[in-house]
N, C-alpha and C. Protein backbone atom coordinates (compact mmCIF):
# COMPACT_ATOMS: atom_id res chain seq x y z
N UNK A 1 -51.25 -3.19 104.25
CA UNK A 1 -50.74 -2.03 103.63
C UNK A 1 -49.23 -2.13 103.63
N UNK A 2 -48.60 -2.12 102.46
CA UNK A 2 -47.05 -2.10 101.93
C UNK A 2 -46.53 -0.65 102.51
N UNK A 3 -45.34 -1.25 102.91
CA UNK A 3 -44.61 0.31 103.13
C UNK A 3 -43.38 0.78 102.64
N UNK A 4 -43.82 1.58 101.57
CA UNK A 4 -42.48 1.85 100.48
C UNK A 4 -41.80 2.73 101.15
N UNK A 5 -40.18 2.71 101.24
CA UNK A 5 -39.35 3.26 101.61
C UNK A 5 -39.65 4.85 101.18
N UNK A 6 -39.07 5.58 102.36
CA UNK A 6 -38.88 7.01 102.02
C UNK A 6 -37.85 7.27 101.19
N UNK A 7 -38.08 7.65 100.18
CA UNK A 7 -36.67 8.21 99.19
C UNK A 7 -36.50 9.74 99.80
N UNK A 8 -35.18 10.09 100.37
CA UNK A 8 -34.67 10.98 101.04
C UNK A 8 -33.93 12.07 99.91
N UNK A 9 -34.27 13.07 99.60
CA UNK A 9 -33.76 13.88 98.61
C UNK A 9 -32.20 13.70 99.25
N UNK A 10 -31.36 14.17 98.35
CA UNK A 10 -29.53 14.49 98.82
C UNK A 10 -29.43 15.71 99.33
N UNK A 11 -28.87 15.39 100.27
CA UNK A 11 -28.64 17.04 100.99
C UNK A 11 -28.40 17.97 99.73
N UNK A 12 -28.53 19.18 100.21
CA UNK A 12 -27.90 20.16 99.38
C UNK A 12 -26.90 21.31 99.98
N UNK A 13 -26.93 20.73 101.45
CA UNK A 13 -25.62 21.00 101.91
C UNK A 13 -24.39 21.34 101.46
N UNK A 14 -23.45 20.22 101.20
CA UNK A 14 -23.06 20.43 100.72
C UNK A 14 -22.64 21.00 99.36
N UNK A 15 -23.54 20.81 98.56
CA UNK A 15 -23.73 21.56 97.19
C UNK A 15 -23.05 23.00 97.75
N UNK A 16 -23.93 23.62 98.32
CA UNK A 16 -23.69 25.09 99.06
C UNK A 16 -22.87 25.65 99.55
N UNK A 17 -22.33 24.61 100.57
CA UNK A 17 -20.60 24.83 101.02
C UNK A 17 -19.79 24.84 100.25
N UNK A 18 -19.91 23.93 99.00
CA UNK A 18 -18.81 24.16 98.31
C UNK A 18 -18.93 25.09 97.07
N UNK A 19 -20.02 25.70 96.53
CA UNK A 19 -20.54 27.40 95.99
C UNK A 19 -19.94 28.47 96.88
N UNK A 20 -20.02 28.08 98.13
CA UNK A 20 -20.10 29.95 98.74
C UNK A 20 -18.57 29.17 99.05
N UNK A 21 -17.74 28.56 99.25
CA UNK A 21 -16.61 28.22 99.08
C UNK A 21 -15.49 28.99 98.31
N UNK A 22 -16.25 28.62 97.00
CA UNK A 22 -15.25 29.03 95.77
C UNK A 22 -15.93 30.16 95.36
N UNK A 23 -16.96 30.90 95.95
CA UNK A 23 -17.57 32.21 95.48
C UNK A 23 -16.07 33.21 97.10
N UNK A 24 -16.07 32.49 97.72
CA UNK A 24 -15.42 33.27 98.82
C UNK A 24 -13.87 33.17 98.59
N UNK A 25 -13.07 32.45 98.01
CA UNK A 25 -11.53 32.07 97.57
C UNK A 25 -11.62 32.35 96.28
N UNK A 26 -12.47 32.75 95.29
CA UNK A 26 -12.07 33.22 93.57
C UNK A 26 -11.16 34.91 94.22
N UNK A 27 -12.15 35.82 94.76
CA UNK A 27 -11.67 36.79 94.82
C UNK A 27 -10.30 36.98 95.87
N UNK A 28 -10.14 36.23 96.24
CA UNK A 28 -8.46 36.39 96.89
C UNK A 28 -7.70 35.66 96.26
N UNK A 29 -7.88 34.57 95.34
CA UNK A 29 -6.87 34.28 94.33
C UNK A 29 -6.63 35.00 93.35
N UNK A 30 -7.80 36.26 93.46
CA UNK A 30 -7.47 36.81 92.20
C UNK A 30 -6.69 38.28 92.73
N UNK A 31 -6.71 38.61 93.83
CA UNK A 31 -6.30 39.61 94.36
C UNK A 31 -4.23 39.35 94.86
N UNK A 32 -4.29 38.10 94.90
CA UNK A 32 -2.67 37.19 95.04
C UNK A 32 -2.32 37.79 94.24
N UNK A 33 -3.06 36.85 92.85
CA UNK A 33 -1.92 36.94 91.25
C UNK A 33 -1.84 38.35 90.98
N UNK A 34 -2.64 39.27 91.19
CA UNK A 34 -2.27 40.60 90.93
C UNK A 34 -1.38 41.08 92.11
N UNK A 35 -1.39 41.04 93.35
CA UNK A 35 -0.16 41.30 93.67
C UNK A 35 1.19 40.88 93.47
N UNK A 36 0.92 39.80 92.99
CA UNK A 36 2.34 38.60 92.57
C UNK A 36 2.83 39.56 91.00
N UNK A 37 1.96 39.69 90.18
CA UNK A 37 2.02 40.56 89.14
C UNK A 37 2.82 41.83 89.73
N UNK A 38 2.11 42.20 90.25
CA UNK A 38 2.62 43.70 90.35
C UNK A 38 4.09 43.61 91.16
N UNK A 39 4.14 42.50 92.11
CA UNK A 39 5.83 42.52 92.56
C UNK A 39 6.69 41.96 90.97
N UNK A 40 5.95 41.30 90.36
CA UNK A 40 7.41 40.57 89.32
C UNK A 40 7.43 41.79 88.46
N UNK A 41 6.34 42.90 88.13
CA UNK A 41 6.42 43.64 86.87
C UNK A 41 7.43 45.21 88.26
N UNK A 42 7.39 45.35 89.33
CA UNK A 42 8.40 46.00 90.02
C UNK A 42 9.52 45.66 89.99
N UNK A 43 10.13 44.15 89.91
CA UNK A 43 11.32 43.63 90.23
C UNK A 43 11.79 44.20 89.03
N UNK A 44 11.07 43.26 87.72
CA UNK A 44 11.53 43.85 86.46
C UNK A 44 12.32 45.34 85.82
N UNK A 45 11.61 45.77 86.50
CA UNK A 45 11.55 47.46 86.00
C UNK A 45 13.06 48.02 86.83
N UNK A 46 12.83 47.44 87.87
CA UNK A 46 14.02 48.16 89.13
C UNK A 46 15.26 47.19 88.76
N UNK A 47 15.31 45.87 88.01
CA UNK A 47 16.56 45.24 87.63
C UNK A 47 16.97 45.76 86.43
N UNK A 48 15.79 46.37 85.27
CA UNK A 48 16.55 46.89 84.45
C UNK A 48 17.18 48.32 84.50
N UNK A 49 16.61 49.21 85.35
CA UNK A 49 17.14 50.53 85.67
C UNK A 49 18.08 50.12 87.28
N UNK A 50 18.17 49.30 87.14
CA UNK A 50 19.31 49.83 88.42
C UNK A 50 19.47 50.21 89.73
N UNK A 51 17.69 50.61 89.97
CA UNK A 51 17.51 51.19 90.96
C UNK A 51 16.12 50.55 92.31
N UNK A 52 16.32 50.73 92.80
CA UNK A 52 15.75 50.39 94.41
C UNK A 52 14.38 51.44 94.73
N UNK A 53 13.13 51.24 94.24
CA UNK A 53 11.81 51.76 94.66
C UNK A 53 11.87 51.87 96.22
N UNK A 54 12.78 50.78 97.00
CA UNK A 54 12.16 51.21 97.93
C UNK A 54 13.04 52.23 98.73
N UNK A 55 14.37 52.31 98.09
CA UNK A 55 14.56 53.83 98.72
C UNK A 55 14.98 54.95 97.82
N UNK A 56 13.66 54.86 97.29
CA UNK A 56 13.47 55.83 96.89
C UNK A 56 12.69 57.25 97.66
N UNK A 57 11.87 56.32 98.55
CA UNK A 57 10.80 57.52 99.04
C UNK A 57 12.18 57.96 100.38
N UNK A 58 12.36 57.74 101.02
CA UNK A 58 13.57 58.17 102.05
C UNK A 58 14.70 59.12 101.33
N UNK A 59 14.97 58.78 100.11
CA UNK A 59 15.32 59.47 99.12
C UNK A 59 14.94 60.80 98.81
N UNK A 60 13.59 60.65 98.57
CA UNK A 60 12.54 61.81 97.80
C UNK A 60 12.32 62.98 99.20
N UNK A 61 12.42 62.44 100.18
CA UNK A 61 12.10 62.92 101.34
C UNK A 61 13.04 63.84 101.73
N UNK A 62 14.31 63.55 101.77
CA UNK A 62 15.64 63.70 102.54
C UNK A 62 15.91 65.02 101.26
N UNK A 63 15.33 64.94 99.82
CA UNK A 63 16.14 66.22 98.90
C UNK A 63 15.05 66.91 98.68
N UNK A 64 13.54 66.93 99.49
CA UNK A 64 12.54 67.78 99.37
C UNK A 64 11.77 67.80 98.28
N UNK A 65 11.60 66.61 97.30
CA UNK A 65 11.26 66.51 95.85
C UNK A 65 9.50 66.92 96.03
N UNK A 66 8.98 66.09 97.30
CA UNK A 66 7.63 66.59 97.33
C UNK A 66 7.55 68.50 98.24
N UNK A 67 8.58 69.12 97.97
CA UNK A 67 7.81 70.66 98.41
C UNK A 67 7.07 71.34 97.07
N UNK A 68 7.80 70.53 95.87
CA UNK A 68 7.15 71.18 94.36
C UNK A 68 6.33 70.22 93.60
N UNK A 69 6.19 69.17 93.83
CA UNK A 69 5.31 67.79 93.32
C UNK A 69 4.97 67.43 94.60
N UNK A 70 3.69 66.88 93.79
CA UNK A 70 2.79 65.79 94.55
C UNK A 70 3.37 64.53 93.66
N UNK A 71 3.51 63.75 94.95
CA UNK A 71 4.38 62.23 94.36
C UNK A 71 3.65 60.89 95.26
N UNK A 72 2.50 60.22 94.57
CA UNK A 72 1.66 59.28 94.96
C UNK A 72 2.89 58.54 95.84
N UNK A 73 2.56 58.13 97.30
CA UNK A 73 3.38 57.27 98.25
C UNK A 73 4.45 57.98 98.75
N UNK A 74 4.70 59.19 98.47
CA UNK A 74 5.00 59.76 99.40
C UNK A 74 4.60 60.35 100.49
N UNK A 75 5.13 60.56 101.69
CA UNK A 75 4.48 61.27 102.73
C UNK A 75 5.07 62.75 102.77
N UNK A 76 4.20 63.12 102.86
CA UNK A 76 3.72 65.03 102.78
C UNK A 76 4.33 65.66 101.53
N UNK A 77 4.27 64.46 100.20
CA UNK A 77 4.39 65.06 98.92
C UNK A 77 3.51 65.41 98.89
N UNK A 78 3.04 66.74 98.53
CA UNK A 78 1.28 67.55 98.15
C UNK A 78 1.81 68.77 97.73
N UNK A 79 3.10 69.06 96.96
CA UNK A 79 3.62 70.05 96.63
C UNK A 79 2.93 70.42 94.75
N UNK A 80 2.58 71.98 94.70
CA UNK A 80 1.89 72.24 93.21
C UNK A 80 2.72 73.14 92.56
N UNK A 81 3.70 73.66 92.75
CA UNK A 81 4.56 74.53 92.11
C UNK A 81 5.08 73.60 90.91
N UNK A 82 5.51 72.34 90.61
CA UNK A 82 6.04 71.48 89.62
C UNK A 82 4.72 70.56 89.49
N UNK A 83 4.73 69.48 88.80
CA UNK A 83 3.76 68.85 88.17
C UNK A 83 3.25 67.80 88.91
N UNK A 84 2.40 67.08 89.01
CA UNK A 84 2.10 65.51 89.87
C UNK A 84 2.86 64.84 89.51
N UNK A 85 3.78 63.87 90.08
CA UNK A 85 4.52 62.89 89.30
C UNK A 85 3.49 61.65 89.08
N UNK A 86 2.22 61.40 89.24
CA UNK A 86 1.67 60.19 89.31
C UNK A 86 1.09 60.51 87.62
N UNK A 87 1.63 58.94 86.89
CA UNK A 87 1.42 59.04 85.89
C UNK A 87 2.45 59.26 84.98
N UNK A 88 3.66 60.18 85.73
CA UNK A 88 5.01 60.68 84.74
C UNK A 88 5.30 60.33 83.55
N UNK A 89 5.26 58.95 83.76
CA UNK A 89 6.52 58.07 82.92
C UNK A 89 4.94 57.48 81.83
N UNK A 90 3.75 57.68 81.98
CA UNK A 90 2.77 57.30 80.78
C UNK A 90 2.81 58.84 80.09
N UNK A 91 3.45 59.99 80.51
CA UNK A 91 3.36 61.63 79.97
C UNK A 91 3.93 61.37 78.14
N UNK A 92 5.23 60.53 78.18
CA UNK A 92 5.82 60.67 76.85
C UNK A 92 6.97 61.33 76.83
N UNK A 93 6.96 62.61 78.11
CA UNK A 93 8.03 62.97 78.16
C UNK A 93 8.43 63.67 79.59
N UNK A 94 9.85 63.73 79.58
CA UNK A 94 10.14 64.21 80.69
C UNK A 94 11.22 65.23 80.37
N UNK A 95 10.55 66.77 81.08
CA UNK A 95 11.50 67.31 80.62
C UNK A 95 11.09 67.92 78.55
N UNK A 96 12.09 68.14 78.34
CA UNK A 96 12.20 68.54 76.90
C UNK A 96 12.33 67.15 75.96
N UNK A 97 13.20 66.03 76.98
CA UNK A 97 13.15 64.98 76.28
C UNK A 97 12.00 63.48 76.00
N UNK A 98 11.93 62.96 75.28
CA UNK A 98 11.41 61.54 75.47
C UNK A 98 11.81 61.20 76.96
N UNK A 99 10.27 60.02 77.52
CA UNK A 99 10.45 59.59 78.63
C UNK A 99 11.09 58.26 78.35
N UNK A 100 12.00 58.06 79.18
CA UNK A 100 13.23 57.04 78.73
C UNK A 100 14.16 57.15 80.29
N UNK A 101 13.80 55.88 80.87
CA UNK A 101 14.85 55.98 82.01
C UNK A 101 15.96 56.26 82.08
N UNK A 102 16.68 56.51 80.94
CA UNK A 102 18.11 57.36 81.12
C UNK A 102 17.78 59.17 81.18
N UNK A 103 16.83 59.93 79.91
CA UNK A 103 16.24 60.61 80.25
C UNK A 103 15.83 61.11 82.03
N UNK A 104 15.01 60.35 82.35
CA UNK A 104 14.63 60.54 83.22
C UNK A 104 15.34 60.92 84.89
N UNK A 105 15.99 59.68 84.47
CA UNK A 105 17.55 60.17 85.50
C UNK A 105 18.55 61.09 85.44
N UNK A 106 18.77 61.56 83.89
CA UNK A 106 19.27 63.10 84.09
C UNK A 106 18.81 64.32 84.41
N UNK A 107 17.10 64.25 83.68
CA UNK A 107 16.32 65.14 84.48
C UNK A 107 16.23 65.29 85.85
N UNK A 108 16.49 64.34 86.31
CA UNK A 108 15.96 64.09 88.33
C UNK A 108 17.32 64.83 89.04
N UNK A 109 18.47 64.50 88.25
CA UNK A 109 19.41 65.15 88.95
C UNK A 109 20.26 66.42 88.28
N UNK A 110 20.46 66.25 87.05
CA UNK A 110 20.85 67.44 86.57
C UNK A 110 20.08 68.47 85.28
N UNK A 111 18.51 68.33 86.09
CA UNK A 111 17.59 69.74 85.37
C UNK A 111 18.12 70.37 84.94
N UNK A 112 18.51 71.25 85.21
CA UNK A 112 19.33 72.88 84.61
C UNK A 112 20.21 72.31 83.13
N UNK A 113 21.18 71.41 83.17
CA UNK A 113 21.74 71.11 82.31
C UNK A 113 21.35 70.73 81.26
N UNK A 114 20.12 69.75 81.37
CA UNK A 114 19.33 69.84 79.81
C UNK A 114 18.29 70.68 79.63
N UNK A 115 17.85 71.77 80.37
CA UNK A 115 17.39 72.66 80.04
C UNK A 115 17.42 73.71 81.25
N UNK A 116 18.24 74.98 80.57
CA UNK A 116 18.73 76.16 81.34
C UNK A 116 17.89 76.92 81.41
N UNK A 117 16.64 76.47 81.07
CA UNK A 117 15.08 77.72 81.54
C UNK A 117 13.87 77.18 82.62
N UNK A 118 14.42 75.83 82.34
CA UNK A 118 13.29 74.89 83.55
C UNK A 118 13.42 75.24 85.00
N UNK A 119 12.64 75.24 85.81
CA UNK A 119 12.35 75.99 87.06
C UNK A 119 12.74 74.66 87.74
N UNK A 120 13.05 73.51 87.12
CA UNK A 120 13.26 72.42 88.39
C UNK A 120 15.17 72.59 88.32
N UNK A 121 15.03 72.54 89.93
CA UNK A 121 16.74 72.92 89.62
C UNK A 121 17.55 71.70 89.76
N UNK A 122 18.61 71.67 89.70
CA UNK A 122 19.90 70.08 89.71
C UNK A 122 19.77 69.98 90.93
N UNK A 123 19.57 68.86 91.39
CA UNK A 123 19.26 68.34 92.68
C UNK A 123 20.74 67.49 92.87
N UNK A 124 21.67 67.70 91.73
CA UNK A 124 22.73 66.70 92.25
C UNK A 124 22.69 65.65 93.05
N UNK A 125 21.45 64.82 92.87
CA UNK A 125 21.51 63.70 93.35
C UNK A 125 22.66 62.39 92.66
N UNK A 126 22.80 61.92 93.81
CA UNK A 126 23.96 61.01 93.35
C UNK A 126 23.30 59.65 92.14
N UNK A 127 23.97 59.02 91.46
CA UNK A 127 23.69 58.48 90.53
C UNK A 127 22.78 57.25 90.77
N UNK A 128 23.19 56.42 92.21
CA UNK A 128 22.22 55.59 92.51
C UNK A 128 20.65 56.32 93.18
N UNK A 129 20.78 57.25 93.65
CA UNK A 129 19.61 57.76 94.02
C UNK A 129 18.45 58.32 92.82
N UNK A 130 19.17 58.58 92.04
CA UNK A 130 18.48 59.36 90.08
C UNK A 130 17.93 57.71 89.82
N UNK A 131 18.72 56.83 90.12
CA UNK A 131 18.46 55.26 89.81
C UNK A 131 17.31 54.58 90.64
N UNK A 132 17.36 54.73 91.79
CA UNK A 132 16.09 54.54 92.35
C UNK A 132 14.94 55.10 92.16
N UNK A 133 15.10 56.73 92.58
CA UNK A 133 14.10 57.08 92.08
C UNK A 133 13.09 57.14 90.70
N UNK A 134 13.92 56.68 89.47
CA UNK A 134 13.44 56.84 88.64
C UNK A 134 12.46 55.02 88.77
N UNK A 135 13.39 54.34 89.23
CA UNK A 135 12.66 53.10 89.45
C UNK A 135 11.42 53.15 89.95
N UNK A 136 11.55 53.98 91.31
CA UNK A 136 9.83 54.04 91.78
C UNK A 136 9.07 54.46 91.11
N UNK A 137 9.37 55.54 90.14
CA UNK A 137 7.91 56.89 89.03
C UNK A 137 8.19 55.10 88.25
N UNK A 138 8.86 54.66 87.79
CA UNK A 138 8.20 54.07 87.27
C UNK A 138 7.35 52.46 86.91
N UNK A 139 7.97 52.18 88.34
CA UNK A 139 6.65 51.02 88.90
C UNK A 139 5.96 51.87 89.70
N UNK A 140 5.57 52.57 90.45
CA UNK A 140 4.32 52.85 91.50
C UNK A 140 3.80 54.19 90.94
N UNK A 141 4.65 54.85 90.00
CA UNK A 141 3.15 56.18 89.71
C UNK A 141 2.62 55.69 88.35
């Protein structure tokens, strides 16, 4: 009696390791490029306005902006007397005017002046602070 070799299937081991591999690293490469996204489309936004998102909220804090808005990332913004700022800058407008980061920065600091009936009052914030803040509404809300 002849004895024919066992033909040994190929593992499939490895096959497997390297499936649940790239089933386990797709979703954090894809979770990178969107954060990588979302820092270059922040940088963008804050180099063309001028202003600094990140102090903005120390900012927002220090002139009480959240006692009348709720302002996503702020802490103990939960204010309803003025509007949510999350979303602002997709509204169209701010204020009486088009939403437009120059707009926007006169609204933030001198309300009353482009409109003498609006309940948000001139916060006389200084010019880099109108600059930041407008930077943050409009990368993070």
């Amino acid at each position: 009696m002849s004895r024919q070799p066992v033909k040994l299937m190929p593992s499939a081991l490895p096959w497997v390791a390297g499936v649940s591999a790239a089933i386990a690293i797709i979703p954090v490469v894809c979770a990178v490029n969107l954060v990588r996204g979302d820092n270059l489309r922040e940088t963008t936004i804050a180099q063309a306005i001028g202003g600094d998102p990140d102090r903005a909220v120390p900012a927002m804090i220090r002139n009480g902006c959240g006692g009348c808005h709720e302002i996503p990332g702020v802490p103990g913004a939960r204010g309803t007397v003025g509007p949510s700022l999350q979303g602002v800058v997709e509204r169209g407008y701010t204020g009486p005017s088009r939403a437009t980061p120059d707009a926007m920065m006169r609204w933030i600091s001198r309300a009353r002046d482009v409109d003498p009936k609006t309940a948000m009052p001139n916060t006389n914030l200084s010019p880099q602070e109108a600059r930041d803040i407008t930077a943050y509404l409009y990368a993070r809300t």
